[in-house]
C-alpha atoms as a PDB file:
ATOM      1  CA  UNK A   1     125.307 137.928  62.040  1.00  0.00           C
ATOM      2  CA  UNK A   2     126.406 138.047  65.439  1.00  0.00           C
ATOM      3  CA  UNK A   3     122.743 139.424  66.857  1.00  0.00           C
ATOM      4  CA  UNK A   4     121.187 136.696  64.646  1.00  0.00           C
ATOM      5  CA  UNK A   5     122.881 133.677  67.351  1.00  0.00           C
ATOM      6  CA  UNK A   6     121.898 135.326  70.116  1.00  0.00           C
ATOM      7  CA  UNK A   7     118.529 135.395  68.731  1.00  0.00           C
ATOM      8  CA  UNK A   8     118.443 131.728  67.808  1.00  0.00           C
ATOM      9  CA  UNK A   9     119.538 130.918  71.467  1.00  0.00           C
ATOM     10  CA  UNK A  10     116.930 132.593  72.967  1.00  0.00           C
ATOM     11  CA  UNK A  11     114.763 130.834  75.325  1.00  0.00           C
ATOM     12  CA  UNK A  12     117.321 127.702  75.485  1.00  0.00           C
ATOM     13  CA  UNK A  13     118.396 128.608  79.334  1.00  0.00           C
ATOM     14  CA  UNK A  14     114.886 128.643  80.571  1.00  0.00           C
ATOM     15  CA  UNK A  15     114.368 125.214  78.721  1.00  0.00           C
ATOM     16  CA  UNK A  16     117.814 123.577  79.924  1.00  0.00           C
ATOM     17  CA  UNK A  17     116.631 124.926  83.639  1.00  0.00           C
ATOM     18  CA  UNK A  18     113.381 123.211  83.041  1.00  0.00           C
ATOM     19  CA  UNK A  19     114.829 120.051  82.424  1.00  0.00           C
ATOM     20  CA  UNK A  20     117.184 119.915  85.360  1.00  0.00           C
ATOM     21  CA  UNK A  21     114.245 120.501  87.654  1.00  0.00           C
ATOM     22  CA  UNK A  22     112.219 117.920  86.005  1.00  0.00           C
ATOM     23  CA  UNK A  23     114.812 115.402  86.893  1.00  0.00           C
ATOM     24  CA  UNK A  24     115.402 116.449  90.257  1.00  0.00           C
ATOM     25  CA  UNK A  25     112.176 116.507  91.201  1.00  0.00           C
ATOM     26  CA  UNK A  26     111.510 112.990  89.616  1.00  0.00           C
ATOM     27  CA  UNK A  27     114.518 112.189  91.625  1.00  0.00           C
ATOM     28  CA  UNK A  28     113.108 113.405  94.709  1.00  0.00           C
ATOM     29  CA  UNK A  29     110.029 112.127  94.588  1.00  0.00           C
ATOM     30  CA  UNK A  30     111.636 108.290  94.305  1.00  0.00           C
ATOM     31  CA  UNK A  31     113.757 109.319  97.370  1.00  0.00           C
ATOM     32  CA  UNK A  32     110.583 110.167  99.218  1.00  0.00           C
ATOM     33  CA  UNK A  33     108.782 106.831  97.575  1.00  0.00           C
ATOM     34  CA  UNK A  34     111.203 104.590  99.017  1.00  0.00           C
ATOM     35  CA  UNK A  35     111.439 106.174 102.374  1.00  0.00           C
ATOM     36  CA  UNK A  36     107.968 105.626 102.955  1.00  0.00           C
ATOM     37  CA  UNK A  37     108.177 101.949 101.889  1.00  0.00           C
ATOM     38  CA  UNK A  38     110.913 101.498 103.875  1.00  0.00           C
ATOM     39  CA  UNK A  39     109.200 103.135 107.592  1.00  0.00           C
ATOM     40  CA  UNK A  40     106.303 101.189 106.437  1.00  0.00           C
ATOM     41  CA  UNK A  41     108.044  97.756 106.039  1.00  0.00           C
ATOM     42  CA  UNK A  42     110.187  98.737 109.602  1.00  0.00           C
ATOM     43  CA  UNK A  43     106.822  98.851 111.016  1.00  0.00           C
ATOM     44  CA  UNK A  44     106.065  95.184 110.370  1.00  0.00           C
ATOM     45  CA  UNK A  45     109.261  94.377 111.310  1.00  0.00           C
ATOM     46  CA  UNK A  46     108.858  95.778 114.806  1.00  0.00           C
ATOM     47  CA  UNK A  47     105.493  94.128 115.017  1.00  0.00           C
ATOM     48  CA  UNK A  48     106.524  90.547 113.684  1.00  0.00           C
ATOM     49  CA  UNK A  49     109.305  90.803 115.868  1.00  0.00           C
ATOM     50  CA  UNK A  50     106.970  92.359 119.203  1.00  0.00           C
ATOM     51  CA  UNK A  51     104.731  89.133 118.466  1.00  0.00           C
ATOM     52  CA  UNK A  52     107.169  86.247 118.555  1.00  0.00           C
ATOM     53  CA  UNK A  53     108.478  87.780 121.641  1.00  0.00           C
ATOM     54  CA  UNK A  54     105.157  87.471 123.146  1.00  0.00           C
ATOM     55  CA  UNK A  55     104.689  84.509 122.015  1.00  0.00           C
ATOM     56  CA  UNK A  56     107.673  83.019 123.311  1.00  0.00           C
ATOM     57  CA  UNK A  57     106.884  84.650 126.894  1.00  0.00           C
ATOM     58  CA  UNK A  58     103.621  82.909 126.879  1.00  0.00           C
ATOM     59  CA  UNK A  59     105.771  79.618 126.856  1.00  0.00           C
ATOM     60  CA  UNK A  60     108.051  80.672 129.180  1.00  0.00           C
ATOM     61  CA  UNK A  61     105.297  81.368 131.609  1.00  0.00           C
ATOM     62  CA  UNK A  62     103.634  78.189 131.851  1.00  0.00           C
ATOM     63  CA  UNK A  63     107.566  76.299 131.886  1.00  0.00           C
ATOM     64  CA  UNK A  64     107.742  78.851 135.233  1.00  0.00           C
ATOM     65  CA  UNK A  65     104.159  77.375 136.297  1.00  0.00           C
ATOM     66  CA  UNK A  66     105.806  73.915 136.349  1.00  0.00           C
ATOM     67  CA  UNK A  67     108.766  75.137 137.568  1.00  0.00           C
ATOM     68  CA  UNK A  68     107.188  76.342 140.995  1.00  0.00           C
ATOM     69  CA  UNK A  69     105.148  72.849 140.560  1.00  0.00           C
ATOM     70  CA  UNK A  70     108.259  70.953 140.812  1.00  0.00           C
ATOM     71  CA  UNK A  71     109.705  72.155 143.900  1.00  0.00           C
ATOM     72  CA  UNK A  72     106.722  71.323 145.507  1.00  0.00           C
ATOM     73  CA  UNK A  73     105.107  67.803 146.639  1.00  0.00           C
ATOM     74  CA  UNK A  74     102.779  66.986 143.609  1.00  0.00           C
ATOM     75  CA  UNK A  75     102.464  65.976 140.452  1.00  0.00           C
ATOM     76  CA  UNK A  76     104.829  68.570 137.771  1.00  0.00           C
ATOM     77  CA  UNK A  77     101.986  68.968 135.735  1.00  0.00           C
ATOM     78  CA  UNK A  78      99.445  70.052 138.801  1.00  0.00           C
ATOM     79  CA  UNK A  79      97.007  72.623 137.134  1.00  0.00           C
ATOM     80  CA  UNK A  80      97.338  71.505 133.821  1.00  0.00           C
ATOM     81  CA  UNK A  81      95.217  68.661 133.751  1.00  0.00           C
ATOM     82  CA  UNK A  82      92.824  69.145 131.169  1.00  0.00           C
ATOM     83  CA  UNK A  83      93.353  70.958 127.657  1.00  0.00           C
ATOM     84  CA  UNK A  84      92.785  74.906 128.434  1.00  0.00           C
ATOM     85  CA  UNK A  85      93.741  77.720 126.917  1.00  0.00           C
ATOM     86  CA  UNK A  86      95.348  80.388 129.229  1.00  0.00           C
ATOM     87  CA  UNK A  87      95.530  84.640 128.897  1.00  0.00           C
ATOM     88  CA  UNK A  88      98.401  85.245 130.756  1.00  0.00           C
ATOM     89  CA  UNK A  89     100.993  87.953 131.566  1.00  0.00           C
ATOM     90  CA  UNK A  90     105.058  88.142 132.770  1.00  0.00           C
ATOM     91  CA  UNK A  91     103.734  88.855 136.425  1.00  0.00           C
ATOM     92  CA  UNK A  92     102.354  85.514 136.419  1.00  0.00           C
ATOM     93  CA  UNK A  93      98.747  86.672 136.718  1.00  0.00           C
ATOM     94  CA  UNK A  94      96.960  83.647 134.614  1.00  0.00           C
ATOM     95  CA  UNK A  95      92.866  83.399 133.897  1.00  0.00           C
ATOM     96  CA  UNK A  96      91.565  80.343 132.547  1.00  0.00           C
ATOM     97  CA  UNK A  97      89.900  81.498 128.835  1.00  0.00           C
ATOM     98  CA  UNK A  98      87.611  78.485 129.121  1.00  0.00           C
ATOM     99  CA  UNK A  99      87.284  76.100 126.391  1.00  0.00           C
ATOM    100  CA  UNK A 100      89.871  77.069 123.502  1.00  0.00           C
ATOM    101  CA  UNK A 101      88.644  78.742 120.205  1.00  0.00           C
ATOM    102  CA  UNK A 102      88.107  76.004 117.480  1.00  0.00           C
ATOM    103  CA  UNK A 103      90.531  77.400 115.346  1.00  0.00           C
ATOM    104  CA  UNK A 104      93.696  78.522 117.396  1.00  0.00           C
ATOM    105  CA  UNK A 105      94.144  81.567 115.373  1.00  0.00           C
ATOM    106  CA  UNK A 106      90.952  83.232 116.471  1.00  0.00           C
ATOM    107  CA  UNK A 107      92.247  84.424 119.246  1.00  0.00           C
ATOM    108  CA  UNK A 108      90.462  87.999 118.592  1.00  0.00           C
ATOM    109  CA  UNK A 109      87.497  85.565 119.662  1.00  0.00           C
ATOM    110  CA  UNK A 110      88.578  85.951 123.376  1.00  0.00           C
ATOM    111  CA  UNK A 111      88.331  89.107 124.458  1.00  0.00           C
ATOM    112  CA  UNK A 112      90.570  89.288 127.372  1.00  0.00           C
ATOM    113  CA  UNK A 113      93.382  88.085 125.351  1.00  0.00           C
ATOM    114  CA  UNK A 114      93.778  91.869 124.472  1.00  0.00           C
ATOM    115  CA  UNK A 115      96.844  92.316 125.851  1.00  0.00           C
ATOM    116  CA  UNK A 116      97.664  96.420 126.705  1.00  0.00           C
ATOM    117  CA  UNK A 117     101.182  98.390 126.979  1.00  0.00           C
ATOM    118  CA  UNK A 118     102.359  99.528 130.026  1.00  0.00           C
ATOM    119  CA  UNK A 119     104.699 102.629 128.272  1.00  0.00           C
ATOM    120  CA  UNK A 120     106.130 103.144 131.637  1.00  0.00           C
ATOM    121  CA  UNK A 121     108.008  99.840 131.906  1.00  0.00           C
ATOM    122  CA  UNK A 122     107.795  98.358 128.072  1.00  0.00           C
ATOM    123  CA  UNK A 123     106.181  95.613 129.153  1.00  0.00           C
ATOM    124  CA  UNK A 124     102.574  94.013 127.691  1.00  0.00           C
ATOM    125  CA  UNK A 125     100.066  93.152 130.298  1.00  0.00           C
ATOM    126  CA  UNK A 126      96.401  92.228 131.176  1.00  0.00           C
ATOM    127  CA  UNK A 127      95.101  94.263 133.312  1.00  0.00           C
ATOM    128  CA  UNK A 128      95.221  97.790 134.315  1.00  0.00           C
ATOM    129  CA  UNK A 129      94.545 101.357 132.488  1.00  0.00           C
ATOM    130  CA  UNK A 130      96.949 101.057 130.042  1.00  0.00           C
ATOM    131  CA  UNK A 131      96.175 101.807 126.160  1.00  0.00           C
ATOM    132  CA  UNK A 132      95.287  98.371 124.564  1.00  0.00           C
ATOM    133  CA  UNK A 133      97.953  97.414 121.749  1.00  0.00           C
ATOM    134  CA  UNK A 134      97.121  95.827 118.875  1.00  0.00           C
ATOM    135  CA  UNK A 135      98.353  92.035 120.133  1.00  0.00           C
ATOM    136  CA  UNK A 136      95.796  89.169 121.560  1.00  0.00           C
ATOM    137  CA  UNK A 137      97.585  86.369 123.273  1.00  0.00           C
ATOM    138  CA  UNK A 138      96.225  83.007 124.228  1.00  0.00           C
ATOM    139  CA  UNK A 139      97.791  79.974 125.405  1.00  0.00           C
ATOM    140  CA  UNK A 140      97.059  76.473 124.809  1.00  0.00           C
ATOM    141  CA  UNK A 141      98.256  73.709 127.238  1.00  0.00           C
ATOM    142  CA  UNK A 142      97.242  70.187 125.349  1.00  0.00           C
ATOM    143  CA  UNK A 143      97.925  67.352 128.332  1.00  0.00           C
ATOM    144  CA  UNK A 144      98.874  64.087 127.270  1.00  0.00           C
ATOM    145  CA  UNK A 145     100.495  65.423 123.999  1.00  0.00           C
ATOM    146  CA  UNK A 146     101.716  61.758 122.421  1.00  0.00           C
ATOM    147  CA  UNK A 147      99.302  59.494 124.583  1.00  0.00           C
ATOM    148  CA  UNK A 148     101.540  59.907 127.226  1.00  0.00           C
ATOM    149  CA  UNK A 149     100.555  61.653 130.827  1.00  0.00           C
ATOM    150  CA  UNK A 150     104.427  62.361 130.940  1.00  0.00           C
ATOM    151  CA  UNK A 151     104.098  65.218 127.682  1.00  0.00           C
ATOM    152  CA  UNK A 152     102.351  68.398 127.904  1.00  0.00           C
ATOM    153  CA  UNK A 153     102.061  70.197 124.710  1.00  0.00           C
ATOM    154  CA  UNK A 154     102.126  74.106 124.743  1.00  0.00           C
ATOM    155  CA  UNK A 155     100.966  76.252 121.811  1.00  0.00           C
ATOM    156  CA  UNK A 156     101.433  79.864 121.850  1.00  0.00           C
ATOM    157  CA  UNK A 157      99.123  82.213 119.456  1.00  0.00           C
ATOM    158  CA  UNK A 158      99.750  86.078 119.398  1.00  0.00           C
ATOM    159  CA  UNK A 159      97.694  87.631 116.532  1.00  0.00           C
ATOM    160  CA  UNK A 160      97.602  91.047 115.645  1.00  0.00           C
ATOM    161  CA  UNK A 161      95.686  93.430 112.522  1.00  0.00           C
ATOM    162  CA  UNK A 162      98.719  94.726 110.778  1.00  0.00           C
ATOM    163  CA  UNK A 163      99.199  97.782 108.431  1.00  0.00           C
ATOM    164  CA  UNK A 164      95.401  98.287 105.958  1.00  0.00           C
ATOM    165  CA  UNK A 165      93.744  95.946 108.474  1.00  0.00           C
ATOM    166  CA  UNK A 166      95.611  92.498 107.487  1.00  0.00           C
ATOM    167  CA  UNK A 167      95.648  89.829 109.891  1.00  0.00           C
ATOM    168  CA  UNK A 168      98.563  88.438 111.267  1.00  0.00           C
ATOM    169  CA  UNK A 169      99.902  85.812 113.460  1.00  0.00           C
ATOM    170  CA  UNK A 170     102.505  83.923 115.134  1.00  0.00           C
ATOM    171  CA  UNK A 171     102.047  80.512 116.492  1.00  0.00           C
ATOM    172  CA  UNK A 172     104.999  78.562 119.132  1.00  0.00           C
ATOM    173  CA  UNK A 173     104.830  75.327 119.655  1.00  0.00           C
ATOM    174  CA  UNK A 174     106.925  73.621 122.560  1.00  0.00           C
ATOM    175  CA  UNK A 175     106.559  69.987 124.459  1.00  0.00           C
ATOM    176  CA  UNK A 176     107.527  69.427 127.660  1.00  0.00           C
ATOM    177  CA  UNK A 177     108.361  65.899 129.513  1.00  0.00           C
ATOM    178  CA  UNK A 178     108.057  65.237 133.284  1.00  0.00           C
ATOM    179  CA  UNK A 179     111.986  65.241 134.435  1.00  0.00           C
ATOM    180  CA  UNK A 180     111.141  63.535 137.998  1.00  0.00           C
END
C-alpha cells in the first residue's frame, strides 16, 4: 500500500517546481517591464526639463541685452527695433535669424538654431565642435507688443524630436516695459 503513494506522487515535485518558476519568471519579467518604462519616461523628464531651461535662458539673454542698453545713453530698447527672431547663446553671442518662421514652432526651419553641448562645461551653445544635441532655439522679440513703443514682447521656442521621433516643444512668453 505504502509503494502504491509513492507511486501516485510521482512526478508532483517536478510539476510544483515548474510552477514556482513560472511565477517568478512572470514576476521578473514585470520587474524588468516597468524598469524600462520608467528610464524611458526619466528620459523625457530630463529633456522637458533641459528645454524649459533653455527656453528661459533665451529670455534672460535678451533682459541682459537691455540691461547693458540701459546703462548706456539711448533708447532701452536700442537693437530691438523691428520684430526679429534671434539664435542666441549664454555668452551673449546673438545672430539675427532673419525674418521669423511663420509658425513659431518650426524652429527646425532655421538651421543655426541647432544648438550643440559643450560636455566639458554643461552648457548648450552655438558655435564650436561640439556634438549637436537634439534642441533648436529661436527667439522672438515682437516691438510694440500692446501698441505701445514702451512693451517689447519676447517669445522663447526650444523644440526638440523626442523618444520614436515625436516632436516636442516649449514656448516662454515674457513682456517687458521701459522702466526709465
Amino acid at each position: 500500500m505504502q509503494n502504491k503513494d509513492l507511486q501516485s506522487h510521482t512526478g508532483y515535485l517536478l510539476i510544483e517546481l515548474m510552477v514556482a518558476m513560472t511565477v517568478f519568471t512572470i514576476g521578473f519579467l514585470a520587474v524588468m517591464g516597468l524598469t524600462a518604462h520608467a528610464v524611458s519616461t526619466t528620459r523625457v523628464i530630463t529633456d522637458s526639463f533641459t528645454a524649459n531651461y533653455l527656453a528661459v535662458e533665451g529670455i534672460e539673454i535678451i533682459k541682459s541685452f537691455l540691461d547693458e542698453n540701459a546703462l548706456r545713453p539711448g533708447p532701452w530698447n536700442q537693437g530691438f527695433n523691428n520684430e526679429q527672431c534671434y539664435v542666441l547663446d549664454y555668452t551673449g553671442s546673438r545672430t539675427t535669424a532673419g525674418p521669423c518662421p511663420a509658425v513659431m514652432s518650426d524652429v527646425f526651419s532655421v538651421a543655426s538654431a541647432q544648438l550643440q553641448f559643450d560636455s566639458t562645461t554643461g552648457f548648450y551653445v552655438r558655435t564650436g565642435a561640439f556634438a549637436f544635441s537634439p534642441f533648436y532655439r529661436i527667439v522672438r522679440v515682437t516691438p510694440e507688443a500692446f501698441g505701445s513703443p514702451r512693451y517689447l514682447k519676447l517669445e522663447s521656442v526650444v523644440a526638440w524630436f523626442g523618444r520614436g521621433g515625436t516632436r516636442n516643444e516649449v514656448v516662454l512668453e515674457d513682456y517687458l516695459f521701459d522702466q526709465k
